[in-house]
C-alpha atoms as a PDB file:
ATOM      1  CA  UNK A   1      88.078 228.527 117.028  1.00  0.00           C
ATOM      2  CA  UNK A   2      84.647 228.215 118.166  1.00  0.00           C
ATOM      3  CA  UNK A   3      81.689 230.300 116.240  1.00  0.00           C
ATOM      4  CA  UNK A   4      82.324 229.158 112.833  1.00  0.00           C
ATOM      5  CA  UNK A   5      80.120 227.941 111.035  1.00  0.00           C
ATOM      6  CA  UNK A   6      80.901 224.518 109.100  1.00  0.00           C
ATOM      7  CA  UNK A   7      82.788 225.438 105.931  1.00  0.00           C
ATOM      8  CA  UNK A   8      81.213 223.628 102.909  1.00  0.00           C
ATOM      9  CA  UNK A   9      81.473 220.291 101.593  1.00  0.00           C
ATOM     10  CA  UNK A  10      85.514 219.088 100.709  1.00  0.00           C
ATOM     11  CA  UNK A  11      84.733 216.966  97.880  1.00  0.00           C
ATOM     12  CA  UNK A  12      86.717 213.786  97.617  1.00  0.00           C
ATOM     13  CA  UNK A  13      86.682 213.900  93.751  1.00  0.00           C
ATOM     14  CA  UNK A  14      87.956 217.376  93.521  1.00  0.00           C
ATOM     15  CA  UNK A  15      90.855 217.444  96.201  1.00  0.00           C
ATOM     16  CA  UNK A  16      94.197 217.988  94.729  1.00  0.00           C
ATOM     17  CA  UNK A  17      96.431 215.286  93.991  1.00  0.00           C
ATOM     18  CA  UNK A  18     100.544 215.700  94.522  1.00  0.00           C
ATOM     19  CA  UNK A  19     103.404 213.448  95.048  1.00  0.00           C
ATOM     20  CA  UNK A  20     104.678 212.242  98.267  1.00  0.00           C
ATOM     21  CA  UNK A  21     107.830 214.120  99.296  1.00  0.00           C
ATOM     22  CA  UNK A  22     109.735 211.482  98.728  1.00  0.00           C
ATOM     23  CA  UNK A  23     107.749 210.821  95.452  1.00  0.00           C
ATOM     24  CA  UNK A  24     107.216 207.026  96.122  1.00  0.00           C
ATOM     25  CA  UNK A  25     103.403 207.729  95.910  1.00  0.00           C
ATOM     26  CA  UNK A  26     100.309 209.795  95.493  1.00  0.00           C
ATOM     27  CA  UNK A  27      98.178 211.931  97.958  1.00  0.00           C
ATOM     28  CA  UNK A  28      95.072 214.007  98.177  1.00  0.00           C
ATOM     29  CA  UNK A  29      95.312 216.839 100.723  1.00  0.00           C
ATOM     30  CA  UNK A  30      92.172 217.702 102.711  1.00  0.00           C
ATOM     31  CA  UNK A  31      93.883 220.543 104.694  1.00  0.00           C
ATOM     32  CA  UNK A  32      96.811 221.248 106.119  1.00  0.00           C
ATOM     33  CA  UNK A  33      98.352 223.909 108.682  1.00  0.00           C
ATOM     34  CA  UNK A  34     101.284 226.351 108.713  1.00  0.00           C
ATOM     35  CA  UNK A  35     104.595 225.164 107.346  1.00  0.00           C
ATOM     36  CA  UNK A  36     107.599 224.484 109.192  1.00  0.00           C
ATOM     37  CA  UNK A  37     111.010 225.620 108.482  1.00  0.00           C
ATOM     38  CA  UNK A  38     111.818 222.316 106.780  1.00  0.00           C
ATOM     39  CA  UNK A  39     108.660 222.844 104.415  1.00  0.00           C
ATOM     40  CA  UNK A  40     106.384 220.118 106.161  1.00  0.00           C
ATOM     41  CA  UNK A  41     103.553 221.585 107.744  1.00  0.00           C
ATOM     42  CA  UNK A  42     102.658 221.596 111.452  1.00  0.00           C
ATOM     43  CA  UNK A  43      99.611 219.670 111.076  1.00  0.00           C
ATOM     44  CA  UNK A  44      97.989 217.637 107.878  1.00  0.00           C
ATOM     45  CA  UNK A  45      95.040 215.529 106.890  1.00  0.00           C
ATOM     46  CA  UNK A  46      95.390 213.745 103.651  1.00  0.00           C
ATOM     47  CA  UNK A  47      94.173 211.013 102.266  1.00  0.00           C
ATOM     48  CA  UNK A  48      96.837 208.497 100.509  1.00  0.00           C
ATOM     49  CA  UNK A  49      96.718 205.617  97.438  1.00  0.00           C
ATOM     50  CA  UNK A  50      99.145 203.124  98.566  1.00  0.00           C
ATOM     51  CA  UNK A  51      99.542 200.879  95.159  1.00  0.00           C
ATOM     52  CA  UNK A  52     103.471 198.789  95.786  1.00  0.00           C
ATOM     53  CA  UNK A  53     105.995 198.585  98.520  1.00  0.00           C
ATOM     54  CA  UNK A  54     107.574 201.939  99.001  1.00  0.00           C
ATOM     55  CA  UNK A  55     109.302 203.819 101.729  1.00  0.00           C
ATOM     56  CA  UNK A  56     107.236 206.338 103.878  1.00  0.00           C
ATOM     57  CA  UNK A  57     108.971 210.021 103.532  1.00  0.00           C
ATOM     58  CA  UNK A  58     110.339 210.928 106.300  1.00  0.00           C
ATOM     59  CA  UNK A  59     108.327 212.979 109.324  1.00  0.00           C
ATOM     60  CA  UNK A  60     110.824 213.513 111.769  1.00  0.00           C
ATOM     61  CA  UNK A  61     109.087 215.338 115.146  1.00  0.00           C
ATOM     62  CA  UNK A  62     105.638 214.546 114.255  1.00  0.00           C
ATOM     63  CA  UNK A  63     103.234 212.083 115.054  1.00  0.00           C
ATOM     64  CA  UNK A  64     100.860 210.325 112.798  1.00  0.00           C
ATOM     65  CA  UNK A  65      97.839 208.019 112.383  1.00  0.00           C
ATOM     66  CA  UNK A  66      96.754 206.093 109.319  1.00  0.00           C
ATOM     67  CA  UNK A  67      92.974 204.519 109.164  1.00  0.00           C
ATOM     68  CA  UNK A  68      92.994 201.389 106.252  1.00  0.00           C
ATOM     69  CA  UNK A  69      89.534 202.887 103.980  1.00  0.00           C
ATOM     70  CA  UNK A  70      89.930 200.606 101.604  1.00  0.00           C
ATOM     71  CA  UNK A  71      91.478 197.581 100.493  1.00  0.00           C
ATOM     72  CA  UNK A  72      92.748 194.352 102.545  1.00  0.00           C
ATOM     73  CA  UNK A  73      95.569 196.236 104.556  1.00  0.00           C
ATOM     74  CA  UNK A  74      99.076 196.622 104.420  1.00  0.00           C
ATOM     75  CA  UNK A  75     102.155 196.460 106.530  1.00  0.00           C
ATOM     76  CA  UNK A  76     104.417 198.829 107.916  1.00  0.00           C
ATOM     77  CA  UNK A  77     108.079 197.959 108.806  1.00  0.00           C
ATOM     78  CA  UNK A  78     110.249 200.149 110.816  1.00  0.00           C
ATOM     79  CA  UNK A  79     113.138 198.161 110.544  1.00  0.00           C
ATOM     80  CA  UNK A  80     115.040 197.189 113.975  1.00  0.00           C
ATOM     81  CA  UNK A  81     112.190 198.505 116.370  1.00  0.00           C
ATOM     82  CA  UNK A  82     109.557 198.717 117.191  1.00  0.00           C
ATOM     83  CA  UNK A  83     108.079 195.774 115.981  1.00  0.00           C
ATOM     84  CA  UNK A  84     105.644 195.726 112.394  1.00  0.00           C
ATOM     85  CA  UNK A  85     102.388 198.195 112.616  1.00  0.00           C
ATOM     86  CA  UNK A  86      99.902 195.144 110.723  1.00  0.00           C
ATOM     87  CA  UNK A  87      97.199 196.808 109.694  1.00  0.00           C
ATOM     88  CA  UNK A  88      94.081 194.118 108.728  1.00  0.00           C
ATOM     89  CA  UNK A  89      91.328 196.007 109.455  1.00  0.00           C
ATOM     90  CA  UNK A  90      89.554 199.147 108.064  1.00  0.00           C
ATOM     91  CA  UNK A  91      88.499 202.359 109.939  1.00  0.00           C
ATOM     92  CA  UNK A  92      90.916 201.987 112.845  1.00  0.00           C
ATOM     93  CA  UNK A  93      93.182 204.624 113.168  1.00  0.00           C
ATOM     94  CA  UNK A  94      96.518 203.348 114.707  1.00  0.00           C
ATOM     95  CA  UNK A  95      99.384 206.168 115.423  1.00  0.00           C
ATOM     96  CA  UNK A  96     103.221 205.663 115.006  1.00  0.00           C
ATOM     97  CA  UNK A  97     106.177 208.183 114.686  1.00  0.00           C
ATOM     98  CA  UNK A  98     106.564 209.885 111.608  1.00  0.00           C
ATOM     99  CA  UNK A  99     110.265 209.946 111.930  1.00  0.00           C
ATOM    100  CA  UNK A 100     110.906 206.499 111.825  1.00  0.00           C
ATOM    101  CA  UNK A 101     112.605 204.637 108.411  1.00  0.00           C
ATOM    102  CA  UNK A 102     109.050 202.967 107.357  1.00  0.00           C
ATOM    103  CA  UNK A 103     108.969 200.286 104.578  1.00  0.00           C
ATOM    104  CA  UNK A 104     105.176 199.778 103.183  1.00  0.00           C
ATOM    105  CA  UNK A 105     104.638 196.500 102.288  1.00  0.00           C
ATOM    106  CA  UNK A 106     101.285 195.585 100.120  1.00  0.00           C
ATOM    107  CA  UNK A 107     100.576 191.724 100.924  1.00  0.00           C
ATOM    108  CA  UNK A 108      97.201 191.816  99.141  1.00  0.00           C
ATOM    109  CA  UNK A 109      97.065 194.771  96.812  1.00  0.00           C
ATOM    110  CA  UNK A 110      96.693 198.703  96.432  1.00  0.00           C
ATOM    111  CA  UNK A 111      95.114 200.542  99.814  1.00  0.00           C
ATOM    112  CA  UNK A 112      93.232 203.861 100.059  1.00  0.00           C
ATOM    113  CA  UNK A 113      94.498 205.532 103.623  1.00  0.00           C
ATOM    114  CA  UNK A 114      93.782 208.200 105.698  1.00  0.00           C
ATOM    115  CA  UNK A 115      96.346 210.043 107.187  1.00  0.00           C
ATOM    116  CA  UNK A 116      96.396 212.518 110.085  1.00  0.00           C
ATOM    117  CA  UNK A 117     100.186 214.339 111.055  1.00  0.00           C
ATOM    118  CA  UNK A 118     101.197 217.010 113.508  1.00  0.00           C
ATOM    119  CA  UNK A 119     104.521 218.332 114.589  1.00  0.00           C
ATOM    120  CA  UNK A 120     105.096 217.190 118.150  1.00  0.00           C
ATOM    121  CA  UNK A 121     105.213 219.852 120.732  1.00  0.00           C
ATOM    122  CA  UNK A 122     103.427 222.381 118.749  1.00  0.00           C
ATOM    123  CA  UNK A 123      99.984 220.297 117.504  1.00  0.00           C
ATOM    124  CA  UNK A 124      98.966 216.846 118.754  1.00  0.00           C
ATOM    125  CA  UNK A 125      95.792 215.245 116.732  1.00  0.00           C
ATOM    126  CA  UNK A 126      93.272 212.528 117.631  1.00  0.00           C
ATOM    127  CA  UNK A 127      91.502 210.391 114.962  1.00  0.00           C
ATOM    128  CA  UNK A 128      88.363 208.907 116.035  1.00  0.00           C
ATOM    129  CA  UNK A 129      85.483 207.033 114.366  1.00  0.00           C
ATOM    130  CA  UNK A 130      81.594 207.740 115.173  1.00  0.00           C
ATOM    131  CA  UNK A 131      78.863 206.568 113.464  1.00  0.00           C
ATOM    132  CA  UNK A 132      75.067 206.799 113.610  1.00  0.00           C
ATOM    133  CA  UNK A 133      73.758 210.004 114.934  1.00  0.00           C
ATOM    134  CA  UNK A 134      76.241 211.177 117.471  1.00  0.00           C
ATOM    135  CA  UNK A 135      76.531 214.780 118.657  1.00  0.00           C
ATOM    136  CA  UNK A 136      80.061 216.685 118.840  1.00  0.00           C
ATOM    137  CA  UNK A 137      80.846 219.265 121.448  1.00  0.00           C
ATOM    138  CA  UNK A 138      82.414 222.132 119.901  1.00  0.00           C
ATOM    139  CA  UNK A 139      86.164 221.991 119.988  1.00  0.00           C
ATOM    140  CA  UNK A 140      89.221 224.397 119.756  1.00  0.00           C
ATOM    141  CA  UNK A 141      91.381 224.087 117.523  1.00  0.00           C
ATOM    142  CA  UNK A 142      90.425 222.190 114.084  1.00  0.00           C
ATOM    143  CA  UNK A 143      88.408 219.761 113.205  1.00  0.00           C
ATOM    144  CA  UNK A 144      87.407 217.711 110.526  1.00  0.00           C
ATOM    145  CA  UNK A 145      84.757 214.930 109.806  1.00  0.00           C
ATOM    146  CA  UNK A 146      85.352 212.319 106.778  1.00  0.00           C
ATOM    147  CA  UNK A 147      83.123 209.700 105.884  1.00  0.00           C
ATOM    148  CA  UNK A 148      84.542 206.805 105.534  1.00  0.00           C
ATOM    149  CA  UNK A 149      81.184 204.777 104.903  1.00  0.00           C
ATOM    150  CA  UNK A 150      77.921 205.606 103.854  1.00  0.00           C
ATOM    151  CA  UNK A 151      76.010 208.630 103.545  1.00  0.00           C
ATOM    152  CA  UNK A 152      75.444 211.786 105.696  1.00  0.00           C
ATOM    153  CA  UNK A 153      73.669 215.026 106.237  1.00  0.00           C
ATOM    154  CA  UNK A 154      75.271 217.749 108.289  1.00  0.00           C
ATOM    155  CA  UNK A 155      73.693 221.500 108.258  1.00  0.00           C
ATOM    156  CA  UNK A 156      71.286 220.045 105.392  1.00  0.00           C
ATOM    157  CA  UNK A 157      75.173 219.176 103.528  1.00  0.00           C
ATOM    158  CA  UNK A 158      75.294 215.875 101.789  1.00  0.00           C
ATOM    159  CA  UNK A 159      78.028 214.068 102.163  1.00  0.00           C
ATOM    160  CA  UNK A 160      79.198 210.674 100.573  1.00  0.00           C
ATOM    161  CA  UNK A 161      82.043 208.451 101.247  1.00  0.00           C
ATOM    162  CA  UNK A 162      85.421 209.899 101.332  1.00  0.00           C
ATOM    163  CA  UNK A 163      84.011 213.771 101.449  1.00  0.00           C
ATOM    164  CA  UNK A 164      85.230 215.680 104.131  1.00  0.00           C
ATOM    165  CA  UNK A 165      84.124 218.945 105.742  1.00  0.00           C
ATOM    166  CA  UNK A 166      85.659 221.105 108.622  1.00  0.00           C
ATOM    167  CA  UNK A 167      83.080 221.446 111.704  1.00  0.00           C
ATOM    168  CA  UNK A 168      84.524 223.526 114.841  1.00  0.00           C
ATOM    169  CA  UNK A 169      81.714 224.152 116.080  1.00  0.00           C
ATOM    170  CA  UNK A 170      78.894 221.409 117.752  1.00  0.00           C
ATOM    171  CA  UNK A 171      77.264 219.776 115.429  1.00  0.00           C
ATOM    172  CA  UNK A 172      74.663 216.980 115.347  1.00  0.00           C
ATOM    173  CA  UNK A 173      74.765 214.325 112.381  1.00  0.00           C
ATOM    174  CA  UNK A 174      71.937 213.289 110.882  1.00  0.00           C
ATOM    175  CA  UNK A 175      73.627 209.505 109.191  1.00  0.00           C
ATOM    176  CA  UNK A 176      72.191 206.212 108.253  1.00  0.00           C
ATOM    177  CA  UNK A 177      72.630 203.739 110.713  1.00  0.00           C
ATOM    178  CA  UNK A 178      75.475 202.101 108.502  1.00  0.00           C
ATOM    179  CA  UNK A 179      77.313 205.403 108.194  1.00  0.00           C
ATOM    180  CA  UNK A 180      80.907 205.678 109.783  1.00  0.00           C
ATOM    181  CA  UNK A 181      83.014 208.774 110.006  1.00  0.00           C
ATOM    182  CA  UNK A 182      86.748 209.709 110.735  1.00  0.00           C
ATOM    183  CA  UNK A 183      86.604 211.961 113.212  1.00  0.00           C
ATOM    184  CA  UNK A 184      90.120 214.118 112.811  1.00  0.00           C
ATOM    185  CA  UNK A 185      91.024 216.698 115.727  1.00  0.00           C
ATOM    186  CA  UNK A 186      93.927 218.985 115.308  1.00  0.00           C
ATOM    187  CA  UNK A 187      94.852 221.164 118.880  1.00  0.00           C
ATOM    188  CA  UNK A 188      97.943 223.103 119.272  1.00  0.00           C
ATOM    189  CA  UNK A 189      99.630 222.739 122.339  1.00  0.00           C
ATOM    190  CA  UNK A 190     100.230 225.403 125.012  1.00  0.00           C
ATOM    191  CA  UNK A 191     103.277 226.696 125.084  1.00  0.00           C
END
């Protein structure tokens, strides 16, 4: 939806905390989108404390992406195939089907993620990281911008690391050189 102005700030400190569906762990939502019929929603952004080995609740149908923000990274197993997502490296987003069995395994201690979903064939999401001053096109859909490092100003709107804020329309960043955001697009798909 173009036209709208950016919402206000979606503090990191005050987003709600809940258990994972499968109640192996802890998230924070940062929005979400209509729920499905099995009470998942079509689309989600949510950020994720991953703190032992655990199973991943089960997405079947949707896609997701996880981005490391903190910590020395993790592994994820899906057992027979496809082969271990390794994830050594913060702030790059790597995608993988929700609906596969997924073990977590911690090799070097807790992890803060971030987690984008959306139900395949109704939503499909990119995550993306910018940094510096860089200038977004306004988008359809939803979108949301998470800093992952550093400090920005958008619309005059501090925000620190981890705060999030929804921006459909263009915007232009005004970021330390050493800031980095998630850059979390949500589109539904034609039908």
């Amino acid at each position: 939806m173009t036209g709208h102005t950016p919402a206000g700030p979606l503090r990191f400190a005050d987003l709600p905390q809940s258990r994972w569906p499968n109640n192996a762990g802890r998230r924070a939502d940062v929005a979400a989108g209509p729920m499905g019929e099995d009470g998942k929603p079509d689309w989600m952004l949510s950020f994720a404390w991953l703190e032992g080995d655990a199973p991943f609740s089960d997405y079947t149908g949707h896609d997701r992406t996880i981005t490391l923000v903190s910590g020395i990274g993790f592994v994820l197993d899906f057992g027979e195939a496809p082969a271990p997502l390794v994830v050594q490296a913060p702030f790059q987003p790597r995608g993988f089907d929700g609906g596969l069995p997924t073990q977590l395994h911690l090799p070097a201690g807790n992890c803060l993620v971030l987690n984008a979903m959306t139900r395949r064939g109704r939503w499909r999401h990119r995550v993306t990281t910018v940094s510096t001053r860089v200038p977004l096109p306004a988008v359809a859909g939803e979108r949301f911008l998470v800093v992952l490092r550093g400090r920005c100003s958008l619309g005059g709107t501090l925000l620190n690391p981890r705060d999030a804020v929804r921006a459909t329309d263009a915007v232009q960043l005004a970021a330390a050189s050493d800031c980095l955001l998630a850059v979390a697009q949500f589109e539904p798909v034609a039908g």
